[in-house]
C-alpha atoms as a PDB file:
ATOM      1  CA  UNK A   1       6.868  -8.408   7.758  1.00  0.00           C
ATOM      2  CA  UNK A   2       5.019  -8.285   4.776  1.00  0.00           C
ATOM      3  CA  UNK A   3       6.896  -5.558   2.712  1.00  0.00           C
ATOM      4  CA  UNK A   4       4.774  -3.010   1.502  1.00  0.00           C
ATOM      5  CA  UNK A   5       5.959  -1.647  -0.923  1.00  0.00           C
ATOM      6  CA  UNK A   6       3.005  -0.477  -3.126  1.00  0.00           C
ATOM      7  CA  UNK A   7       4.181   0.950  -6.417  1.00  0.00           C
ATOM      8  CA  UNK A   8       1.362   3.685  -6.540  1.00  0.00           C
ATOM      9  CA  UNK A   9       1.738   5.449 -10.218  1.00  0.00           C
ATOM     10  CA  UNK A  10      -1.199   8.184 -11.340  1.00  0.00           C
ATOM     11  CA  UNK A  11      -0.472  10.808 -13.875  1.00  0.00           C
ATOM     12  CA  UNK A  12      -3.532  13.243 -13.933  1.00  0.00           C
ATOM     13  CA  UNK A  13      -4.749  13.485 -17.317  1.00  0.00           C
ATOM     14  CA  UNK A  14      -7.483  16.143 -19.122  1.00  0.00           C
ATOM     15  CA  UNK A  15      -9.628  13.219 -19.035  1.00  0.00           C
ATOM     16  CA  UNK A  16      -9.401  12.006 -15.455  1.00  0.00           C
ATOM     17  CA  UNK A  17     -10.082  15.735 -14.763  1.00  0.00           C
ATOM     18  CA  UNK A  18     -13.139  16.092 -16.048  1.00  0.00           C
ATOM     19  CA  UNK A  19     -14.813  12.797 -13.973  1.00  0.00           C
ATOM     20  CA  UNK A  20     -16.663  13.951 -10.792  1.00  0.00           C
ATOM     21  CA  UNK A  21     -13.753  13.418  -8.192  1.00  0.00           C
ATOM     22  CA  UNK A  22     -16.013  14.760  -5.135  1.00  0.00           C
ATOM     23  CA  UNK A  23     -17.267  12.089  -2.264  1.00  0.00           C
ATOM     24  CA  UNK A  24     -18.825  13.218   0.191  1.00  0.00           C
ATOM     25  CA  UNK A  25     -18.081  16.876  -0.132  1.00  0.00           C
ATOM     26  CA  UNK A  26     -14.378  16.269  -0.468  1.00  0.00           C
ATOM     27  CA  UNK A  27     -12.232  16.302  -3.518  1.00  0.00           C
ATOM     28  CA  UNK A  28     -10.120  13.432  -3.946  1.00  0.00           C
ATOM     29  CA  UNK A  29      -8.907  13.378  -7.109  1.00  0.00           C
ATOM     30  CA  UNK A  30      -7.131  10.143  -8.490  1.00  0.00           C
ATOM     31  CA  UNK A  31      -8.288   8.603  -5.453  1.00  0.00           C
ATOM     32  CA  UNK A  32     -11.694   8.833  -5.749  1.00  0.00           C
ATOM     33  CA  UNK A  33     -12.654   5.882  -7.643  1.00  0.00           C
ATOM     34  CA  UNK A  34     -11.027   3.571  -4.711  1.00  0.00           C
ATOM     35  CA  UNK A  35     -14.408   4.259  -2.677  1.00  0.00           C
ATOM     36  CA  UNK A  36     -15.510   1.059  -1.926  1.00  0.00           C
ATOM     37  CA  UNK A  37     -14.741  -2.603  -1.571  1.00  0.00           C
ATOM     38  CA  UNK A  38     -12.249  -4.498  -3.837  1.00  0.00           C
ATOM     39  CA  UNK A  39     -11.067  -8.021  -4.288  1.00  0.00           C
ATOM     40  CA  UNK A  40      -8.279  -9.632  -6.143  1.00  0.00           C
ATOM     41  CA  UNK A  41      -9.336 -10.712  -9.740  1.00  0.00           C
ATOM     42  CA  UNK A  42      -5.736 -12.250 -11.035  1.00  0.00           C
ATOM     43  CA  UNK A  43      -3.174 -13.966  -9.867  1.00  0.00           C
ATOM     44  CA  UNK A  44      -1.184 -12.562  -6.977  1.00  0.00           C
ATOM     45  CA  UNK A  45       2.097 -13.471  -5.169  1.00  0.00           C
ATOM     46  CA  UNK A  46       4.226 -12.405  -2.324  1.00  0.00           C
ATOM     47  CA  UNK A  47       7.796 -13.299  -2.289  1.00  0.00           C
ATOM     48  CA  UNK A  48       8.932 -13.104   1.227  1.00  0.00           C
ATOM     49  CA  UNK A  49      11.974 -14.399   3.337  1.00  0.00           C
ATOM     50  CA  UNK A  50      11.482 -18.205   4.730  1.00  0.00           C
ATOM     51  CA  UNK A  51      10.740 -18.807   8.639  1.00  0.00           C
ATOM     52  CA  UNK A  52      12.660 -21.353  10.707  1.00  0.00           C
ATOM     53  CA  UNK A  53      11.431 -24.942   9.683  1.00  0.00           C
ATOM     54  CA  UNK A  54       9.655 -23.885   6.430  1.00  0.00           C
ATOM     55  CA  UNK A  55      10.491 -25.750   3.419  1.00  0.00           C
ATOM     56  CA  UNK A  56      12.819 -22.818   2.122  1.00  0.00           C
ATOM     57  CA  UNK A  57      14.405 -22.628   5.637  1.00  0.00           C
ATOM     58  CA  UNK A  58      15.352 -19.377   7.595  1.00  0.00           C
ATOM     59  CA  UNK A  59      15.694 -16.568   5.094  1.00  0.00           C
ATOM     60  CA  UNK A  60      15.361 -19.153   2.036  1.00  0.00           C
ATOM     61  CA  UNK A  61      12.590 -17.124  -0.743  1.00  0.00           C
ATOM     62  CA  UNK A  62       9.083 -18.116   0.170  1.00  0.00           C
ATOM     63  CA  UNK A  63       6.523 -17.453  -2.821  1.00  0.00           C
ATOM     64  CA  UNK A  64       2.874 -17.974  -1.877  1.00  0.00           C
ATOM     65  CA  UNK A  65       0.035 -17.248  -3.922  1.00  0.00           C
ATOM     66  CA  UNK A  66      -2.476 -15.414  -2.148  1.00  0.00           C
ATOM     67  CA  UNK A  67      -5.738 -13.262  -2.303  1.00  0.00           C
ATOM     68  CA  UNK A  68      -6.965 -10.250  -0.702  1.00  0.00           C
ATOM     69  CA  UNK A  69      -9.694  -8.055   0.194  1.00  0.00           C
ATOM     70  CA  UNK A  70      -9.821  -4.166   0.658  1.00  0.00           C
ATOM     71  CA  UNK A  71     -12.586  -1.706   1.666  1.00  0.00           C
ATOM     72  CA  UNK A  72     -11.607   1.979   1.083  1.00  0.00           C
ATOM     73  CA  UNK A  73     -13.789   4.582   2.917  1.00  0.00           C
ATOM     74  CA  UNK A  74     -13.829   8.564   3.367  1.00  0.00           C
ATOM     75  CA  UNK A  75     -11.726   9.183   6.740  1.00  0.00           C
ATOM     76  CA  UNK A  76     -11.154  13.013   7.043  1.00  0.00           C
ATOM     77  CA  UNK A  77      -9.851  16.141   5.827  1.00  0.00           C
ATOM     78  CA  UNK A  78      -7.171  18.271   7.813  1.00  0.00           C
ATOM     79  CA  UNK A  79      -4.900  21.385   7.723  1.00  0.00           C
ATOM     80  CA  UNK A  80      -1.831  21.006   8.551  1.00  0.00           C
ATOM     81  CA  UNK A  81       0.715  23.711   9.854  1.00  0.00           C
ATOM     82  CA  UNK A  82      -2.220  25.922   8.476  1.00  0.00           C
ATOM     83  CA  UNK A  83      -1.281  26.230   4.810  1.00  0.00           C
ATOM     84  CA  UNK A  84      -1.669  22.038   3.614  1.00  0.00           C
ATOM     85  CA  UNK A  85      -5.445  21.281   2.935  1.00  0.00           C
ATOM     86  CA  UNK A  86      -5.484  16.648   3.016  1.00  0.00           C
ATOM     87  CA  UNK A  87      -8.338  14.892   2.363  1.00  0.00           C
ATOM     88  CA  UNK A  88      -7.893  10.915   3.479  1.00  0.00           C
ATOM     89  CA  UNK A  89      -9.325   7.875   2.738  1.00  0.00           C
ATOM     90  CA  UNK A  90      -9.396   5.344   5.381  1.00  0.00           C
ATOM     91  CA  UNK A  91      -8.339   1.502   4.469  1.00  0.00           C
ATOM     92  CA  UNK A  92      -8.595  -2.192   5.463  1.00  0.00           C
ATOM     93  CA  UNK A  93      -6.360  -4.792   3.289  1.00  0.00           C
ATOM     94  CA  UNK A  94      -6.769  -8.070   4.698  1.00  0.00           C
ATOM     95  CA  UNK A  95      -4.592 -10.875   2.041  1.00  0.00           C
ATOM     96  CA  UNK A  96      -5.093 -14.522   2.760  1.00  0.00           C
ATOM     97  CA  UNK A  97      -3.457 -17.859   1.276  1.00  0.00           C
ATOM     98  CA  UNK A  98      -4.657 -18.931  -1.706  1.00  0.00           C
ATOM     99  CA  UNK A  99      -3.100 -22.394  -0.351  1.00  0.00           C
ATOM    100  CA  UNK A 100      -5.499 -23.128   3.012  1.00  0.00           C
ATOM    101  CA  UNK A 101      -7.467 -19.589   2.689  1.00  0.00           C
ATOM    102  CA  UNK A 102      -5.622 -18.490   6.214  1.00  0.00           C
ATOM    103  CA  UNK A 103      -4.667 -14.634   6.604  1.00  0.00           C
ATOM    104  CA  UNK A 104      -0.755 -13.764   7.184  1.00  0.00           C
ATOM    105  CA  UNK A 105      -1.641 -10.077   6.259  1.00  0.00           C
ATOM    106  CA  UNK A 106      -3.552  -7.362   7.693  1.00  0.00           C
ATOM    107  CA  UNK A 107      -2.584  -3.154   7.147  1.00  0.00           C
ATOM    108  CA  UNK A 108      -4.740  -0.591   8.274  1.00  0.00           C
ATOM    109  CA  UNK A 109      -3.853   3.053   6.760  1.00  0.00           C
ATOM    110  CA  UNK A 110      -4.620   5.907   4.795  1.00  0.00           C
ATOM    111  CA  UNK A 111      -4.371   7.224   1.561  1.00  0.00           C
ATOM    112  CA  UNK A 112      -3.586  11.309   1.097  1.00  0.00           C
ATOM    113  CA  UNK A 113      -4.292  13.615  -1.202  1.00  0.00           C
ATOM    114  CA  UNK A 114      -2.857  17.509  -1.306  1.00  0.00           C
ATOM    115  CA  UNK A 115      -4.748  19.027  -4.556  1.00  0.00           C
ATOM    116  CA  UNK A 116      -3.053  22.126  -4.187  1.00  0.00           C
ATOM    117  CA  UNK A 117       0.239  20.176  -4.522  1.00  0.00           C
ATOM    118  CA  UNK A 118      -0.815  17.600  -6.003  1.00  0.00           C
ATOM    119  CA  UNK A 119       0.724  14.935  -3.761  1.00  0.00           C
ATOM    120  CA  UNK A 120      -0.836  11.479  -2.533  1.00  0.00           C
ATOM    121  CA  UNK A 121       0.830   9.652   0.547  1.00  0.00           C
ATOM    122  CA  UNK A 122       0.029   6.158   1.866  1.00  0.00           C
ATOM    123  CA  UNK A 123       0.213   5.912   5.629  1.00  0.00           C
ATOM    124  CA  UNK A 124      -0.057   2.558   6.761  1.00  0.00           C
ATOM    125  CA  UNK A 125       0.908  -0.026  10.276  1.00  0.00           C
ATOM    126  CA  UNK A 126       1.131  -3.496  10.138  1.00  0.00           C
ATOM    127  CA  UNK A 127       0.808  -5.345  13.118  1.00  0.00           C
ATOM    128  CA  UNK A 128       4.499  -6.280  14.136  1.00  0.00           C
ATOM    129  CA  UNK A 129       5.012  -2.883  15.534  1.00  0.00           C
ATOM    130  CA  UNK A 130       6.255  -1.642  11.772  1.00  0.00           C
ATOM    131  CA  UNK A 131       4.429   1.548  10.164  1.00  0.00           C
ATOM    132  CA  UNK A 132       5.436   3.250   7.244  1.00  0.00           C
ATOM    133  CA  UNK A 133       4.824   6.434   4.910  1.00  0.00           C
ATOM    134  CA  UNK A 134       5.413   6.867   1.532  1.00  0.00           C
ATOM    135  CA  UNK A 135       4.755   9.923  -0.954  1.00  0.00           C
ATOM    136  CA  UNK A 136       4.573  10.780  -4.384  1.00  0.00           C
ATOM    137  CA  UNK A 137       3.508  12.599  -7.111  1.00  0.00           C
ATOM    138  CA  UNK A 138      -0.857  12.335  -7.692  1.00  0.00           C
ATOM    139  CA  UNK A 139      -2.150  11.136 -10.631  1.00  0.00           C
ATOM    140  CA  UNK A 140      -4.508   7.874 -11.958  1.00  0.00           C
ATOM    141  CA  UNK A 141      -0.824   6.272 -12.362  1.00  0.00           C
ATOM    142  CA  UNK A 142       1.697   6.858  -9.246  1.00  0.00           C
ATOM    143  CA  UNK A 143       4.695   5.950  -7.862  1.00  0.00           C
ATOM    144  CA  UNK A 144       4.905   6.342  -4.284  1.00  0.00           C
ATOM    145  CA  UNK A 145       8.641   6.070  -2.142  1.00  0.00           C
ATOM    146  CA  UNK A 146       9.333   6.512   1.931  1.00  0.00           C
ATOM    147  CA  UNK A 147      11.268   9.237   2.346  1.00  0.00           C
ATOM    148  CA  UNK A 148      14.373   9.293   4.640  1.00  0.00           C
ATOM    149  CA  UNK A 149      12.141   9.174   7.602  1.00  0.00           C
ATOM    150  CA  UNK A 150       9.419   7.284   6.540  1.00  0.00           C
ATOM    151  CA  UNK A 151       9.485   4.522   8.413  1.00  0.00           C
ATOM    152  CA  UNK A 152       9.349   3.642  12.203  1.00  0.00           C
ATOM    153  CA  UNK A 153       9.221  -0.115  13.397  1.00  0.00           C
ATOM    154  CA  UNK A 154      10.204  -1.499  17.322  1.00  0.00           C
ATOM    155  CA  UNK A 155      13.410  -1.525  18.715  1.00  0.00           C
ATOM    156  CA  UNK A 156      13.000  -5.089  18.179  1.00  0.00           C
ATOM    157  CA  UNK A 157      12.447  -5.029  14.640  1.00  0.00           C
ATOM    158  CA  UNK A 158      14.965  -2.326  14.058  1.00  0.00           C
ATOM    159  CA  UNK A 159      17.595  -4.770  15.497  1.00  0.00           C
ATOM    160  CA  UNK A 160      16.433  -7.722  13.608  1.00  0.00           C
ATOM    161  CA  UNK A 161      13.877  -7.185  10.588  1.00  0.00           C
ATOM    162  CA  UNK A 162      15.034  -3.573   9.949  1.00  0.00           C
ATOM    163  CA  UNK A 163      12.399  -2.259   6.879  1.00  0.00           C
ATOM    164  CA  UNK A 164      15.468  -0.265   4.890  1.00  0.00           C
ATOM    165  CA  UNK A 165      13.093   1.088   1.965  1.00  0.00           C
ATOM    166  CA  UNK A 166       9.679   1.100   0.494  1.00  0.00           C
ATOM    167  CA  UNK A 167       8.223   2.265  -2.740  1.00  0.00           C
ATOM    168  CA  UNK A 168       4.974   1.081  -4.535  1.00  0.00           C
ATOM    169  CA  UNK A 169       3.359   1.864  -7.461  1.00  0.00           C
ATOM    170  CA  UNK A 170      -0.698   1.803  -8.012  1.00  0.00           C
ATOM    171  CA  UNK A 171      -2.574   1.738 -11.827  1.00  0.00           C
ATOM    172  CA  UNK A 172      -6.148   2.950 -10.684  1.00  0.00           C
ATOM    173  CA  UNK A 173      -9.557   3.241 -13.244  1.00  0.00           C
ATOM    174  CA  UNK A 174     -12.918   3.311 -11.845  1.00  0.00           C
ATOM    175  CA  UNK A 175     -13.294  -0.328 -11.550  1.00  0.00           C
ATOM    176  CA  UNK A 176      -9.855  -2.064 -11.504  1.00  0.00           C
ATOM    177  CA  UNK A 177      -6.566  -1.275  -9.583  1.00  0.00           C
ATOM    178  CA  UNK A 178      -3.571  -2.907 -10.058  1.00  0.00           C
ATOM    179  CA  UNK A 179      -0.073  -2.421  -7.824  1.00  0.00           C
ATOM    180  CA  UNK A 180       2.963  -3.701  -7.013  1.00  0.00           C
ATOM    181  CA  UNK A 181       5.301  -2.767  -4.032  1.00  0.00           C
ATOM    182  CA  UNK A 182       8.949  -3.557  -2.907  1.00  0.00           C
ATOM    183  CA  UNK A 183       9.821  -3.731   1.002  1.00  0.00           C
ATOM    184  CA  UNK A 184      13.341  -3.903   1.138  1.00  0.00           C
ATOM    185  CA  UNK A 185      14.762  -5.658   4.514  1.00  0.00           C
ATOM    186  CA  UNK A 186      17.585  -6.415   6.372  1.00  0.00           C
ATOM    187  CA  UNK A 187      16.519  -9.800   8.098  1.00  0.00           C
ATOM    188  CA  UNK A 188      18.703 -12.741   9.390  1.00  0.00           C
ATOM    189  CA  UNK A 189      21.837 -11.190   9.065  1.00  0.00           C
ATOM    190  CA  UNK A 190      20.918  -9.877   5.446  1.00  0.00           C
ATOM    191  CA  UNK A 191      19.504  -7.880   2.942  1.00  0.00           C
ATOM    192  CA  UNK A 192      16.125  -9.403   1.297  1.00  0.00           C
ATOM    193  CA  UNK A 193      13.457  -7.683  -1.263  1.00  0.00           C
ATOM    194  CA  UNK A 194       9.996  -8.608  -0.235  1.00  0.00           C
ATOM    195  CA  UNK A 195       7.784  -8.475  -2.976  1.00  0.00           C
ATOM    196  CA  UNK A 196       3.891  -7.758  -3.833  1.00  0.00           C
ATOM    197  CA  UNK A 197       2.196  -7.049  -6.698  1.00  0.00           C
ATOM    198  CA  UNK A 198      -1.810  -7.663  -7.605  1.00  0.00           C
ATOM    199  CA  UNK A 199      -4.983  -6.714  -9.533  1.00  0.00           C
ATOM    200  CA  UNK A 200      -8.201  -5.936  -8.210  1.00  0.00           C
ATOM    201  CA  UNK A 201     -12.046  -5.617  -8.820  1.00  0.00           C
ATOM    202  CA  UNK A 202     -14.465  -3.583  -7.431  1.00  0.00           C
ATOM    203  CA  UNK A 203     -16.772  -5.264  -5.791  1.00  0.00           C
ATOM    204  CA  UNK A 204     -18.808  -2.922  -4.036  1.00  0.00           C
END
């Protein structure tokens, strides 16, 4: 599993404050300038345990280069237990080798943002039965962790690929975002850090 650990870091500033933060009739605050489509304008690497057969054998550290594509899109908004007001915006991140251009990544998820409490949280699956949330303090620099339940995964992967901890942190200005995340696993028998970090355009 591709750890996702996206180091999300916003601190809200006079500044950021005063830019028109509404899409759509909803207020999304730091998040607002993620509207659109974004692709990866530097050099980007994940640093994830080796497969069976692979040159850095089973559990050996595998760095590939890679790029990626994301589209970010108004979802919703919701209430929930009647007192927290969300507004979400929907996301595709599709990441591909920079090596033979084949994908080995695809998340689907949401980011959240609670003005009142001024919280953003990054729901996202991956498809090997794994989903995770993590949460954190808004702002146009953010930090964002799991919490103690914040991730669920298959009894499968529970038993052997085990996601212990995520936390990611995301630099965001109206036309470049940069992050980096930290998955950290227990696979093969053993603890491993899976790694992520990247800058991106907009594009769209």
């Amino acid at each position: 599993m591709k750890k996702i650990i996206i180091s999300i870091a916003f601190m809200m500033s006079p500044c950021a404050l005063a830019q028109n933060t509404v899409v759509n009739g909803l207020d999304f605050g730091p998040l607002a300038p993620l509207v659109g489509s974004w692709k990866t304008s530097a050099s980007s690497v994940d640093i994830a345990p080796g497969k069976v057969g692979s040159a850095v054998k089973k559990g050996g550290v595998a760095v590939s280069p890679f790029y990626e594509v994301r589209t970010f899109e108004v979802a919703a908004d919701a209430t929930n237990n009647s007192d927290q007001y969300l507004v979400a915006l929907y996301y595709k991140q599709e990441v591909f080798r920079k090596a033979d251009g084949s994908k080995f990544h695809d998340q689907r998820g949401y980011l959240i943002y609670d003005k009142k409490n001024q919280m953003v949280y990054n729901s996202f699956c991956v498809p090997r039965a794994v989903c995770v949330l993590a949460e954190g303090k808004a702002g146009s620099k953010m930090t964002l962790t799991a919490p103690k339940r914040g991730v669920g995964e298959s009894s499968y992967m529970s038993k052997n690929a085990t996601t212990k901890n995520f936390n990611m942190t995301l630099d965001i200005s109206d036309n470049t975002f940069t992050y980096s995340q930290t998955t950290e696993l227990n696979i093969y028998g053993k603890p491993f850090v899976h790694t992520d970090s990247g800058t991106l355009k907009k594009v769209q």
